[in-house]
N, C-alpha and C. Protein backbone atom coordinates (compact mmCIF):
# COMPACT_ATOMS: atom_id res chain seq x y z
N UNK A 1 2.74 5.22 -12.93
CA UNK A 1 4.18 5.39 -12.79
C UNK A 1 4.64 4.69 -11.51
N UNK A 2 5.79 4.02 -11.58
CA UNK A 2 6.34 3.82 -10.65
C UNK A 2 6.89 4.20 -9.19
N UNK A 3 6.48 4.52 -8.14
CA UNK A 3 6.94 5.20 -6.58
C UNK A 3 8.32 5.66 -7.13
N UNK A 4 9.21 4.48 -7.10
CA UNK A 4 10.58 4.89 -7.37
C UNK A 4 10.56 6.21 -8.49
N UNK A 5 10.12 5.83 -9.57
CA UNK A 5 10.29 6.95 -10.14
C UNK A 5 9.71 8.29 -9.99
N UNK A 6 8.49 8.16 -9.51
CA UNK A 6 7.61 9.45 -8.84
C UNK A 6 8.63 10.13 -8.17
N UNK A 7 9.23 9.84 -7.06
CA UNK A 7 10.07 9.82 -5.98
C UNK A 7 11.19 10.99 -6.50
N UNK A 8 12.00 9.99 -7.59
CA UNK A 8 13.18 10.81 -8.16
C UNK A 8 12.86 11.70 -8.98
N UNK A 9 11.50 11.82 -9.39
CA UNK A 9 10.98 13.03 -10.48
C UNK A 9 11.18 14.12 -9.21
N UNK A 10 10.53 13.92 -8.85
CA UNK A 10 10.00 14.76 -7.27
C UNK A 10 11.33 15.75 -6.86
N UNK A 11 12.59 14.80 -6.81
CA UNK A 11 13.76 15.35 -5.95
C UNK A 11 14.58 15.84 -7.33
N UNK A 12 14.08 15.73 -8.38
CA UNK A 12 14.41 16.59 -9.95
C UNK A 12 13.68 18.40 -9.29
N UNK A 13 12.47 18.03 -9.54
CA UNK A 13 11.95 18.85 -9.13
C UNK A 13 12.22 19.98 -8.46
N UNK A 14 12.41 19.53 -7.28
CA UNK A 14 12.72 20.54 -6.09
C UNK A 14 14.03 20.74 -6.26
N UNK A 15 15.10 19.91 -6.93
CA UNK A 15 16.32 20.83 -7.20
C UNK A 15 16.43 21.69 -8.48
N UNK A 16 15.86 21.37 -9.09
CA UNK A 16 15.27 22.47 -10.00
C UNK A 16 14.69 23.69 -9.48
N UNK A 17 13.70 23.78 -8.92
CA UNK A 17 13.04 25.05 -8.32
C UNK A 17 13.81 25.67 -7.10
N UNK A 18 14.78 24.77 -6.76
CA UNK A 18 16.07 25.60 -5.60
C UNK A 18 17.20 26.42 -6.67
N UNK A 19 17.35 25.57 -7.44
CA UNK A 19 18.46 26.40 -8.48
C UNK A 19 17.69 27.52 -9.39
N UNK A 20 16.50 27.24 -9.67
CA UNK A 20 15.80 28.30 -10.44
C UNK A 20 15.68 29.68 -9.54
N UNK A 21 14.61 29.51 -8.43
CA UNK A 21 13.93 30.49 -7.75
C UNK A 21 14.93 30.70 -6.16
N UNK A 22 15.64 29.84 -5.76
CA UNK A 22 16.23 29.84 -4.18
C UNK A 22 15.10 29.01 -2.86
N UNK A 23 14.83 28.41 -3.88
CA UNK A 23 13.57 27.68 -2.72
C UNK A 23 12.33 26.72 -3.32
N UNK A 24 12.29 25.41 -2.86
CA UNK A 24 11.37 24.34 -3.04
C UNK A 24 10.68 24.03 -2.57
N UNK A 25 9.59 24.91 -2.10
CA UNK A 25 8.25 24.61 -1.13
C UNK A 25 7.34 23.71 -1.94
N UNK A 26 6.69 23.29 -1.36
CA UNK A 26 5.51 22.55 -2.35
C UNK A 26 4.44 23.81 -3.42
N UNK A 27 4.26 24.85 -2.70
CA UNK A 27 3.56 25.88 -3.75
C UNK A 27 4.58 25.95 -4.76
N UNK A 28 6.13 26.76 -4.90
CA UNK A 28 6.55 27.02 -5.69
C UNK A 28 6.96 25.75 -6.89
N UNK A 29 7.32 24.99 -5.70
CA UNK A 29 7.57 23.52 -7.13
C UNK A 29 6.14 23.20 -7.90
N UNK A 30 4.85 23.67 -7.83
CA UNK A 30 3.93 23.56 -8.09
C UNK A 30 3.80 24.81 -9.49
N UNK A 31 4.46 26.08 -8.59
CA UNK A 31 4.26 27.13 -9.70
C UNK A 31 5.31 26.46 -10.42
N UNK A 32 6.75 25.99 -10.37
CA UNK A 32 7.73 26.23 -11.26
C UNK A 32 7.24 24.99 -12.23
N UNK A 33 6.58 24.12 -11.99
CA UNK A 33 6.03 22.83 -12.67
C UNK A 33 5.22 23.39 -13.77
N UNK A 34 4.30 24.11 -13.62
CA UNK A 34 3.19 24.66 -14.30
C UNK A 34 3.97 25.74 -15.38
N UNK A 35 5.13 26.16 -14.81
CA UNK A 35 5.74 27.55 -15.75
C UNK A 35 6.46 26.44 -16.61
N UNK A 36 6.95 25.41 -16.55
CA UNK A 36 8.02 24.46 -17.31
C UNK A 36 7.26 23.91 -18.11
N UNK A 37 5.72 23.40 -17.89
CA UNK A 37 5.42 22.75 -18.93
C UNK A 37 4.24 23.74 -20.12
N UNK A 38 3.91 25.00 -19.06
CA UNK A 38 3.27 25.76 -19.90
C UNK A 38 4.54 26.30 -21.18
N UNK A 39 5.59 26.80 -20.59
CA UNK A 39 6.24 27.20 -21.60
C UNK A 39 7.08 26.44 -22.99
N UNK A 40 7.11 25.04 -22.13
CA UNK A 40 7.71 23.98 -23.52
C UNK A 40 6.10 23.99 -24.24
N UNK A 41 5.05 23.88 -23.53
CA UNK A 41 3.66 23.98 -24.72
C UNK A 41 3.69 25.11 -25.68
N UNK A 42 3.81 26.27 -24.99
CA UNK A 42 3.61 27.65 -26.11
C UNK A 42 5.30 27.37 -26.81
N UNK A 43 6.19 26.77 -26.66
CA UNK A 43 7.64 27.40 -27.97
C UNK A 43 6.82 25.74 -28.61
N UNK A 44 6.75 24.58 -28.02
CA UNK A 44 6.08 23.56 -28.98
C UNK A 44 5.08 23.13 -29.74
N UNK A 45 4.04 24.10 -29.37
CA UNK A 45 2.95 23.85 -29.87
C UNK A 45 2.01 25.19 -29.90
N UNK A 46 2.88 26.09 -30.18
CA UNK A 46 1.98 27.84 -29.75
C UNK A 46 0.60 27.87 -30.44
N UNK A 47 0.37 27.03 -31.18
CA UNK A 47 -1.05 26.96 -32.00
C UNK A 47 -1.79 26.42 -30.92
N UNK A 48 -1.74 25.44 -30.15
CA UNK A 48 -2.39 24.50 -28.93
C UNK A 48 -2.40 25.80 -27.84
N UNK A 49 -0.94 26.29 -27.44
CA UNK A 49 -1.18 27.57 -26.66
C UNK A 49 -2.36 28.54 -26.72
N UNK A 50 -2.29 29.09 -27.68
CA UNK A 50 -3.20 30.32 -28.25
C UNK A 50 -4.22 29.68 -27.66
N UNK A 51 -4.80 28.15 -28.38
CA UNK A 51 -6.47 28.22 -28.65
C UNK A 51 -6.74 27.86 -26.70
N UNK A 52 -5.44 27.51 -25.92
CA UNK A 52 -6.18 27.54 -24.57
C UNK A 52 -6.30 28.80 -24.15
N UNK A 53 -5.39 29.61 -24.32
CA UNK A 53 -5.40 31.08 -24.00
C UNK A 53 -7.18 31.38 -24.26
N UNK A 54 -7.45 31.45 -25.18
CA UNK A 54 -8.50 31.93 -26.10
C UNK A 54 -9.97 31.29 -25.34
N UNK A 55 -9.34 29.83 -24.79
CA UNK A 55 -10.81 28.64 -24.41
C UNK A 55 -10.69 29.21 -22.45
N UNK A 56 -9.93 29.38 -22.20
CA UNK A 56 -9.96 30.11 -20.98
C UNK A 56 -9.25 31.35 -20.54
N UNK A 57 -9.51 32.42 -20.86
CA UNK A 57 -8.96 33.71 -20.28
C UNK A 57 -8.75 33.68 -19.18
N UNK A 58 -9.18 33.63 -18.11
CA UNK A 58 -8.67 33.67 -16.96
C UNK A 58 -7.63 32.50 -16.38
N UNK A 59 -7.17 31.38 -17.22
CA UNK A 59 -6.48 30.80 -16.95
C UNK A 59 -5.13 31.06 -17.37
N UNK A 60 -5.27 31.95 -18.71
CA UNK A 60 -4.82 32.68 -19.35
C UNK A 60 -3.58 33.47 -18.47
N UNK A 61 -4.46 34.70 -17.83
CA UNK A 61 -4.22 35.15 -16.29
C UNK A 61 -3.35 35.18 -15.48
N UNK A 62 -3.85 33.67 -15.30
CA UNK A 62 -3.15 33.02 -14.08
C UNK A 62 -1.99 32.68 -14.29
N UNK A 63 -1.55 32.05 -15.43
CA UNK A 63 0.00 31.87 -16.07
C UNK A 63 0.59 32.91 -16.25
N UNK A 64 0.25 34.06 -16.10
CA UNK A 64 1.09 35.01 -16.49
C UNK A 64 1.25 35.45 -15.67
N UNK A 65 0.54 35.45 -14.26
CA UNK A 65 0.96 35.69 -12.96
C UNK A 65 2.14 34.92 -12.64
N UNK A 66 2.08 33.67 -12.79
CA UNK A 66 2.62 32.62 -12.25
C UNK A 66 4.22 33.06 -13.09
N UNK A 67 3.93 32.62 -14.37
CA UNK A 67 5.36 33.59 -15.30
C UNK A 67 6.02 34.60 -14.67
N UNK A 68 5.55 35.62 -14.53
CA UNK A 68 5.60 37.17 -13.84
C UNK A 68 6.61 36.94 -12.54
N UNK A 69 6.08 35.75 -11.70
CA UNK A 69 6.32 35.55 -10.40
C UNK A 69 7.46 34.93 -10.73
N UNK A 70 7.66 33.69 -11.09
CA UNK A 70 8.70 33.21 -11.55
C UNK A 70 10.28 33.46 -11.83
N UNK A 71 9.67 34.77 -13.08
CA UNK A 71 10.79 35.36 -13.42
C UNK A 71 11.13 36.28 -12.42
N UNK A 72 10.46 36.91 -11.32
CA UNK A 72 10.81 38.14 -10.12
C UNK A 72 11.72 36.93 -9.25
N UNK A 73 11.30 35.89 -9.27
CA UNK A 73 11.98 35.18 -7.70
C UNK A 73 13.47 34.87 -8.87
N UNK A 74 13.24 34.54 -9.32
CA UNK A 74 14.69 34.26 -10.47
C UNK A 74 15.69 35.20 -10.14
N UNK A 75 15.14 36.58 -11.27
CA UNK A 75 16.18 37.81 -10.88
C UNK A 75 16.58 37.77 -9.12
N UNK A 76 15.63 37.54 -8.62
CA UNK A 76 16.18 38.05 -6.84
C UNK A 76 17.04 36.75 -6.51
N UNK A 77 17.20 35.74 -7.15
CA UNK A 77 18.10 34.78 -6.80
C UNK A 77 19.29 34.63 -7.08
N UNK A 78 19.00 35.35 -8.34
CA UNK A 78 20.29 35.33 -9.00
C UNK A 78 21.09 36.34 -8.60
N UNK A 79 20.58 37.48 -8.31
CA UNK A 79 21.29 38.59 -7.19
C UNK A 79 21.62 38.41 -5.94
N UNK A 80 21.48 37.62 -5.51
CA UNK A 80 21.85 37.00 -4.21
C UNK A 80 22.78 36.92 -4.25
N UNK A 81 22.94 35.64 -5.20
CA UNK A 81 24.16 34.68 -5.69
C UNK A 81 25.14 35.32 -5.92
N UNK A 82 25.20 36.53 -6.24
CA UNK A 82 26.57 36.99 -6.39
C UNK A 82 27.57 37.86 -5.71
């Protein structure tokens, strides 16, 4: 891929995870990356979902932490906001 475009993915990114959660650290744009493409996989392909669920449990786990977390910094952002 192109710098330039790396670049502007990047600053997608982090304004995404500022409007999502209230904050774009490199961990969270990392979690909110991982929650965006895990979840277009399980509504696009929940058959592909399952069998990773299934090929790693504990990775399993970890997304649902990451989910879990996600959706907590959300609600608290969105209560802010108002």
């Amino acid at each position: 891929m192109e710098k330039v475009f790396v670049q502007q993915f990047e600053a997608l990114l982090e304004k995404y995870s500022e409007l999502l959660v209230g904050e774009s650290n490199e961990e969270v744009k990392e979690k909110v990356k991982a929650w965006a493409l895990y979840t277009h996989i399980a509504k696009s392909m929940p058959a592909l979902a399952k069998h990773w669920n299934e090929l790693y449990p504990d990775g399993k786990e970890e997304i649902k932490q990451i989910v879990g977390e996600i959706k907590q910094m959300n609600e608290k952002h969105r209560k802010s906001a108002q």
